[in-house]
N, C-alpha and C. Protein backbone atom coordinates (compact mmCIF):
# COMPACT_ATOMS: atom_id res chain seq x y z
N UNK A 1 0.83 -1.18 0.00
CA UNK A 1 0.00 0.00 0.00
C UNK A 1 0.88 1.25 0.00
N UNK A 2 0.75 2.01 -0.77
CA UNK A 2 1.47 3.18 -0.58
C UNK A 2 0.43 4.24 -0.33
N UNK A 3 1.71 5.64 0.31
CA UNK A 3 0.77 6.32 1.01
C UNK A 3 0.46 7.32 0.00
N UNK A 4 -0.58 8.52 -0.03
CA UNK A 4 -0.91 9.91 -1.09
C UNK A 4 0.04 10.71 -1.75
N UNK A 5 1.40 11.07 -0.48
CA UNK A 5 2.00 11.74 -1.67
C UNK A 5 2.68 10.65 -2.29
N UNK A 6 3.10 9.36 -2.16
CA UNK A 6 3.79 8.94 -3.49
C UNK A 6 2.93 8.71 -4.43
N UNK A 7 1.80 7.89 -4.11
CA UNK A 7 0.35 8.12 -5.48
C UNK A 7 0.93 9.53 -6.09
N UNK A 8 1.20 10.36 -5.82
CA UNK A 8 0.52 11.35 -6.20
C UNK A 8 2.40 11.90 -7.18
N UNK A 9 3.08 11.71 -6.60
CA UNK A 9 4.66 11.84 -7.10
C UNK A 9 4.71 10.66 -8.03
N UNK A 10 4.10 9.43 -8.42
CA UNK A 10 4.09 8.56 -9.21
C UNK A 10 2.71 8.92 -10.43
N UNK A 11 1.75 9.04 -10.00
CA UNK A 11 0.85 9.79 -11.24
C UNK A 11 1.35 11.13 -11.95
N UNK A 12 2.31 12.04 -11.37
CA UNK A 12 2.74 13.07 -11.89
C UNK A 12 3.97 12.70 -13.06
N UNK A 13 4.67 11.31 -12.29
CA UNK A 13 5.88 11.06 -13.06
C UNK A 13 5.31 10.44 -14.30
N UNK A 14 4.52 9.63 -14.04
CA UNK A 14 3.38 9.19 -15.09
C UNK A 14 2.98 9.89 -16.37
N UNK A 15 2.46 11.12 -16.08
CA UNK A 15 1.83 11.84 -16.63
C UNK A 15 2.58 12.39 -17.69
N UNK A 16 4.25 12.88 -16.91
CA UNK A 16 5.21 14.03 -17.21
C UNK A 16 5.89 12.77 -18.64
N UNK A 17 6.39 11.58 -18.20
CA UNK A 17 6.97 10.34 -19.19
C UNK A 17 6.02 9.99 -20.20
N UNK A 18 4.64 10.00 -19.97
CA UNK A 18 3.46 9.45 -21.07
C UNK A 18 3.49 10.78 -22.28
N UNK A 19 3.37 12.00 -21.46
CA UNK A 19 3.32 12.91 -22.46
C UNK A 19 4.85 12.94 -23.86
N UNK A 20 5.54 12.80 -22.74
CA UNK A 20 7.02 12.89 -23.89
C UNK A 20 7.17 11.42 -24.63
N UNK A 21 6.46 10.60 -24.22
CA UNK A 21 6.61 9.15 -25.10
C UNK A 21 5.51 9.53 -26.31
N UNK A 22 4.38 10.07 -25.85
CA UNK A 22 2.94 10.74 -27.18
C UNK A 22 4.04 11.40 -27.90
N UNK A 23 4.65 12.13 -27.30
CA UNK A 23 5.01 13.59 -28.32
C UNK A 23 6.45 12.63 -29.00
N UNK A 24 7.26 11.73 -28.76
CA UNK A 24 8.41 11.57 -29.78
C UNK A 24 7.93 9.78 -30.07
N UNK A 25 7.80 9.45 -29.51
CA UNK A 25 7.60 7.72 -29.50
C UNK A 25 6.36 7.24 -30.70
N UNK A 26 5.18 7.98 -30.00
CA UNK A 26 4.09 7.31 -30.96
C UNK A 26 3.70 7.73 -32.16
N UNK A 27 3.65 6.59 -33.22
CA UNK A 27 3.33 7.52 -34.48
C UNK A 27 1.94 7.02 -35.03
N UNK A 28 1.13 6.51 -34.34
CA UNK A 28 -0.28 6.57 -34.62
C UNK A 28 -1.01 7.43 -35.50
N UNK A 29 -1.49 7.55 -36.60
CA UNK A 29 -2.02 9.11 -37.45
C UNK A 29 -3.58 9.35 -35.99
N UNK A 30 -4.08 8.69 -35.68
CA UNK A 30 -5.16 8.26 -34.89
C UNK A 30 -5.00 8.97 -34.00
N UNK A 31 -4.11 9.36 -33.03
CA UNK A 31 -4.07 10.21 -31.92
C UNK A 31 -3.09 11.48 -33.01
N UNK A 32 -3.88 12.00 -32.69
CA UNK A 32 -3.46 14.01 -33.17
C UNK A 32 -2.73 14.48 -31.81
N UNK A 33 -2.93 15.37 -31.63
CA UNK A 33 -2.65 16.69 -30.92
C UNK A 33 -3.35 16.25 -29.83
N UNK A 34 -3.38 15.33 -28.53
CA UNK A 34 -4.01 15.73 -27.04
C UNK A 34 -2.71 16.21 -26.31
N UNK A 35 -3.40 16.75 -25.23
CA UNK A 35 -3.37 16.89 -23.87
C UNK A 35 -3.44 16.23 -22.53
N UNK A 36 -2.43 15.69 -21.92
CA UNK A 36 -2.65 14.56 -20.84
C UNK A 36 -2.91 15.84 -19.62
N UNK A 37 -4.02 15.75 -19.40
CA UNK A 37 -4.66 16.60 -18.08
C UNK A 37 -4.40 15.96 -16.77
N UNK A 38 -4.46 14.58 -16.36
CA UNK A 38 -3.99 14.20 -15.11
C UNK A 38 -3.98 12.89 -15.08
N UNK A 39 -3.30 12.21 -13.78
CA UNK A 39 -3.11 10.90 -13.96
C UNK A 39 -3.83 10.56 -12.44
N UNK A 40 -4.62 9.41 -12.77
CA UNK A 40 -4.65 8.91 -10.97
C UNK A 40 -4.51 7.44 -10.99
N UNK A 41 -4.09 6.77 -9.87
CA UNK A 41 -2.76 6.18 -9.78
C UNK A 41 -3.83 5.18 -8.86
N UNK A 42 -3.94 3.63 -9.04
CA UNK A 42 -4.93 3.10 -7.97
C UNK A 42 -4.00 2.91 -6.84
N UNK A 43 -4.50 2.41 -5.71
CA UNK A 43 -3.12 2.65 -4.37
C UNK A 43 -2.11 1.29 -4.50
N UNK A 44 -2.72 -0.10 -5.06
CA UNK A 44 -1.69 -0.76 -5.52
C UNK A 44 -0.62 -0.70 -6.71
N UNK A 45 -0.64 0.53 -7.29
CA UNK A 45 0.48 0.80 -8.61
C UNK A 45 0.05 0.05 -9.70
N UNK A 46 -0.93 -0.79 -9.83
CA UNK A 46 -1.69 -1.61 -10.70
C UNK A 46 -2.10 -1.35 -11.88
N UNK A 47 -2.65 0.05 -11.75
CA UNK A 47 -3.62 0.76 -12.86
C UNK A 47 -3.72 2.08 -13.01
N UNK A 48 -3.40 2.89 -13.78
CA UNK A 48 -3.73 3.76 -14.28
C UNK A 48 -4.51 4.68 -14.60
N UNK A 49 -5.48 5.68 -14.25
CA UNK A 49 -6.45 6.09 -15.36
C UNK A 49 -5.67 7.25 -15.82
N UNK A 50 -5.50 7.75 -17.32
CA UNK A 50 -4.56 8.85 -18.03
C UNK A 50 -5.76 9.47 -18.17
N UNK A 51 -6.27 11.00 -18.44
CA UNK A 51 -7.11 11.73 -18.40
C UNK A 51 -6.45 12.49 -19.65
N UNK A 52 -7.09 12.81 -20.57
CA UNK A 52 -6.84 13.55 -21.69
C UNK A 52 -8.00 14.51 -22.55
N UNK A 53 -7.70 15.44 -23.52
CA UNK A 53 -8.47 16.18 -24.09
C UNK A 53 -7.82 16.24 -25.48
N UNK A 54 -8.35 17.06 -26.45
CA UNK A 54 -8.51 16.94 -27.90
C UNK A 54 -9.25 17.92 -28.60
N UNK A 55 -8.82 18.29 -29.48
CA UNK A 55 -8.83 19.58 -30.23
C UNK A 55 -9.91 18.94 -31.30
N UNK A 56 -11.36 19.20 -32.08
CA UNK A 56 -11.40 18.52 -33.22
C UNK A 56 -13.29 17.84 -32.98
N UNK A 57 -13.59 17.46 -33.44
CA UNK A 57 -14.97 16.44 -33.33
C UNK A 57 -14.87 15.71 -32.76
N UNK A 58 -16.47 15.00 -32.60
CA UNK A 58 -16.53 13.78 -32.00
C UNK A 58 -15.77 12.58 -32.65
N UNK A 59 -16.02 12.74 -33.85
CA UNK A 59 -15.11 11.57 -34.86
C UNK A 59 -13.47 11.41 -34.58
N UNK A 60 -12.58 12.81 -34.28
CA UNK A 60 -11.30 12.48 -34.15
C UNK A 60 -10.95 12.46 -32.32
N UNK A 61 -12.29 12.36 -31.39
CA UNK A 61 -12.07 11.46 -30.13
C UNK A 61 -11.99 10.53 -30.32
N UNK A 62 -13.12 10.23 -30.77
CA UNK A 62 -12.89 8.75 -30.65
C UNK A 62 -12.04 7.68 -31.87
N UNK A 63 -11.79 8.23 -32.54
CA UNK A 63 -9.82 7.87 -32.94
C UNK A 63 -8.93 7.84 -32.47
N UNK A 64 -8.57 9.01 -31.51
CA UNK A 64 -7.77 9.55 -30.63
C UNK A 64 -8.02 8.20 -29.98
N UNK A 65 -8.86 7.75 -28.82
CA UNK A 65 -9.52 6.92 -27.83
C UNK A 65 -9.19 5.73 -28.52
N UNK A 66 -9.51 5.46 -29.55
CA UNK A 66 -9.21 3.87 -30.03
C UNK A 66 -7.50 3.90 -30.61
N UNK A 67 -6.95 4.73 -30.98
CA UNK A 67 -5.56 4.92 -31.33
C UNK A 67 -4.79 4.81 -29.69
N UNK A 68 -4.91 5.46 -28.55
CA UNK A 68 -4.56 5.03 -27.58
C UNK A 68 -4.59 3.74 -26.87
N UNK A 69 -6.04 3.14 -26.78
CA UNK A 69 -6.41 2.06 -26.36
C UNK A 69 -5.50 1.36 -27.16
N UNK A 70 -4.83 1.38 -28.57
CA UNK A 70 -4.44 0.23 -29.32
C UNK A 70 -2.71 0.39 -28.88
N UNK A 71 -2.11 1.31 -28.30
CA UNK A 71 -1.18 1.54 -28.30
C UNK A 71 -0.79 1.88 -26.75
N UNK A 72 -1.85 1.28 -25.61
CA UNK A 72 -1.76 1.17 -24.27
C UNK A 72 -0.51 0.37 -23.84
N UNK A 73 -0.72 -0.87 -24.71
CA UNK A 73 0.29 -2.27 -24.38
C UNK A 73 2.16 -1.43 -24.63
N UNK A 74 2.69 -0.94 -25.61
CA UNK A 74 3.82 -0.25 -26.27
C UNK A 74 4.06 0.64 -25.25
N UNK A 75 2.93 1.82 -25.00
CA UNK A 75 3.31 3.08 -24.03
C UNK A 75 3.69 2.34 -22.34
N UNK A 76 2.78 1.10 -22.08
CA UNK A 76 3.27 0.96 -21.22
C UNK A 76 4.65 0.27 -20.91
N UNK A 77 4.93 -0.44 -22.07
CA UNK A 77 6.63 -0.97 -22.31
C UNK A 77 7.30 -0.13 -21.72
N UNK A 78 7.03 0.68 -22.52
CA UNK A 78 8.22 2.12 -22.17
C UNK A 78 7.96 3.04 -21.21
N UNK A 79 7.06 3.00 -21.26
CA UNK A 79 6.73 3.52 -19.16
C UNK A 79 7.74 2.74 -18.36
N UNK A 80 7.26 1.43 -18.87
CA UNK A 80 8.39 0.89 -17.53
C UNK A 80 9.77 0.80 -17.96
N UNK A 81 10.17 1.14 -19.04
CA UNK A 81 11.67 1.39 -19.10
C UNK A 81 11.90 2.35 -18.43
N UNK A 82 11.50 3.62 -18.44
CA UNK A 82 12.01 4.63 -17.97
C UNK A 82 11.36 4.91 -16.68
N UNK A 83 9.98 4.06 -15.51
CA UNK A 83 10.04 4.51 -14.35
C UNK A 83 11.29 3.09 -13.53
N UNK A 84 11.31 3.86 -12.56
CA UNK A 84 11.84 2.51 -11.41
C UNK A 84 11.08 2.07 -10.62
N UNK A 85 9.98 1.58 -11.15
CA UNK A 85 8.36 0.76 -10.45
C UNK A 85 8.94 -0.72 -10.15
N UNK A 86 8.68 -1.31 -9.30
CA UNK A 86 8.25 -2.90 -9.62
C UNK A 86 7.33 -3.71 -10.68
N UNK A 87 6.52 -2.72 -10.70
CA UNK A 87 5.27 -3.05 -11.09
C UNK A 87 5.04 -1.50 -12.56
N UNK A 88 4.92 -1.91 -13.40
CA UNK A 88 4.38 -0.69 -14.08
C UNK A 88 2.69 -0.56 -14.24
N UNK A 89 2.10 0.02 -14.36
CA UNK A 89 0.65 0.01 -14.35
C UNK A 89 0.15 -0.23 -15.55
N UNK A 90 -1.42 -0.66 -15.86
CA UNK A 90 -1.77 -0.79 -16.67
C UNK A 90 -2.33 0.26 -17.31
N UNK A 91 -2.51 0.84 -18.44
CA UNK A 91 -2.98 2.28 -18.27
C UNK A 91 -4.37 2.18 -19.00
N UNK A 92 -4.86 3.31 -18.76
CA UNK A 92 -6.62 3.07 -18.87
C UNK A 92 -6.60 5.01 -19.16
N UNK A 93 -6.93 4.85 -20.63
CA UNK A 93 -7.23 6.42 -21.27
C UNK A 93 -8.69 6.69 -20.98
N UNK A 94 -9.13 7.86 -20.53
CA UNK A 94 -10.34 8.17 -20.30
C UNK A 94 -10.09 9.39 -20.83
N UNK A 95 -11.33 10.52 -21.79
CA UNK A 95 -11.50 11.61 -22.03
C UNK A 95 -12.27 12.61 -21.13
N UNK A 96 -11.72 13.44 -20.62
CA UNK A 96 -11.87 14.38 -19.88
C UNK A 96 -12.15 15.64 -20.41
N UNK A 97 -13.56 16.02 -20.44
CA UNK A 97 -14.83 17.03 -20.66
C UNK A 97 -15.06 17.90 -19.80
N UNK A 98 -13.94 18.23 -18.82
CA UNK A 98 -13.93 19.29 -18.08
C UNK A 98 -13.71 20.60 -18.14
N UNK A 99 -12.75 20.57 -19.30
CA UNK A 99 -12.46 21.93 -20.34
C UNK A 99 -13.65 22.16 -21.29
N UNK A 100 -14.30 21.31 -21.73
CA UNK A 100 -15.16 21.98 -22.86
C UNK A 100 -16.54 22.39 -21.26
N UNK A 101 -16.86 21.78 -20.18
CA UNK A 101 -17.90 21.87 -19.22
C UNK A 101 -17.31 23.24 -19.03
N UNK A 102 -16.36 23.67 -18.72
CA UNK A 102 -15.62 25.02 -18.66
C UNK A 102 -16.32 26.40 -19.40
N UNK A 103 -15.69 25.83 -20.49
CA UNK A 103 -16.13 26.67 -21.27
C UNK A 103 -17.64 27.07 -21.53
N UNK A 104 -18.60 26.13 -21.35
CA UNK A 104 -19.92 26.21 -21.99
C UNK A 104 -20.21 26.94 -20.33
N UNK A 105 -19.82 26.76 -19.46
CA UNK A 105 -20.30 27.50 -18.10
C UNK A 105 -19.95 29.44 -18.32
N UNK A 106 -18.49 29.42 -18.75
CA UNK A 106 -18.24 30.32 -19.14
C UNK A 106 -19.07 31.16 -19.94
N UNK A 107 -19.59 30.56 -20.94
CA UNK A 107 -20.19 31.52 -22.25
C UNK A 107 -22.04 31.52 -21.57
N UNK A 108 -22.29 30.52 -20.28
CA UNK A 108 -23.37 30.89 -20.29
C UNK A 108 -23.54 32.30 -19.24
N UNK A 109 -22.13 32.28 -18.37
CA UNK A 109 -22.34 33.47 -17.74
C UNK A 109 -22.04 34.84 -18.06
N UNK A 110 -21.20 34.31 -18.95
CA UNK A 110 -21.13 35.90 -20.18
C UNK A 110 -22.29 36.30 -20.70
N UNK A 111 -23.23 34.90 -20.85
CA UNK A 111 -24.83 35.25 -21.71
C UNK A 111 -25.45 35.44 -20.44
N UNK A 112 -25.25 35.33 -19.53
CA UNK A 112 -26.64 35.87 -18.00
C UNK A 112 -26.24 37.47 -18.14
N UNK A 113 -24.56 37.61 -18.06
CA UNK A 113 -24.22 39.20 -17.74
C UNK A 113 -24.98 40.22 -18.70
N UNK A 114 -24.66 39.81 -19.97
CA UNK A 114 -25.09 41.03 -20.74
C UNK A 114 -26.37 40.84 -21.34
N UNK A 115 -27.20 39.74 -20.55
CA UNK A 115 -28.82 39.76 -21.09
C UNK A 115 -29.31 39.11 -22.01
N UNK A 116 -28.53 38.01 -22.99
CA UNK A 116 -28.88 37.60 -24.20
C UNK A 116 -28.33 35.49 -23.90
N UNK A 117 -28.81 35.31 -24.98
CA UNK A 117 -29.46 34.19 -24.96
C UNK A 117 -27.88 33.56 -25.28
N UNK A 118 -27.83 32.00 -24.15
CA UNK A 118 -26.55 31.33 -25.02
C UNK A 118 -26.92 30.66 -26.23
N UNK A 119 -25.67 29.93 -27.09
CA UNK A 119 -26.06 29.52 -28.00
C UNK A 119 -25.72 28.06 -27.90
């Protein structure tokens, strides 16, 4: 069992190695341009969930989403080359809609301020 801050110093290291393996390692046409937004870490080092976002339609998520999922097994190879885990985790991509929930909160309170209707 480990305790919060290493969860939390191991999802960061996670996060910081996954992004630079996306950006030089993977050449998928399927994953474009994301954003790894956060990592959480289960307390046995087991599993993964990677949290990400994406520029584009519904059509190039879920490319993105199936281009990751297909290339989970590889990223995690090399995860564990480069952490010093016992155990490397399994990783589990989930899309994270917290930036676009953002935004649409945003534009509706810009539309309460000045009186007019969102769109």
């Amino acid at each position: 069992m480990a305790n919060q801050q290493r969860l939390r110093r191991v999802a960061d290291q996670i996060q910081r190695e996954l992004s630079a393996l996306l950006r030089v390692e993977l050449k998928d046409p399927r994953v474009g341009l994301i954003t790894l937004t956060g990592v959480e870490v289960s307390p046995d080092l087991a599993h993964a969930k990677v949290f990400f976002t994406t520029l584009g339609d519904a059509q190039s998520l879920e490319d993105a989403l199936a281009g990751l999922g297909h290339a989970a097994g590889f990223l995690r190879t090399r995860l564990g080359r480069r952490l010093r885990l016992r155990v490397t985790p399994e990783l589990h991509f989930h899309y994270d809609a917290s930036i676009e929930r953002g935004v649409r909160l945003s534009q509706l309170i810009d539309a309460a301020v000045t009186g007019k209707k969102a769109g």
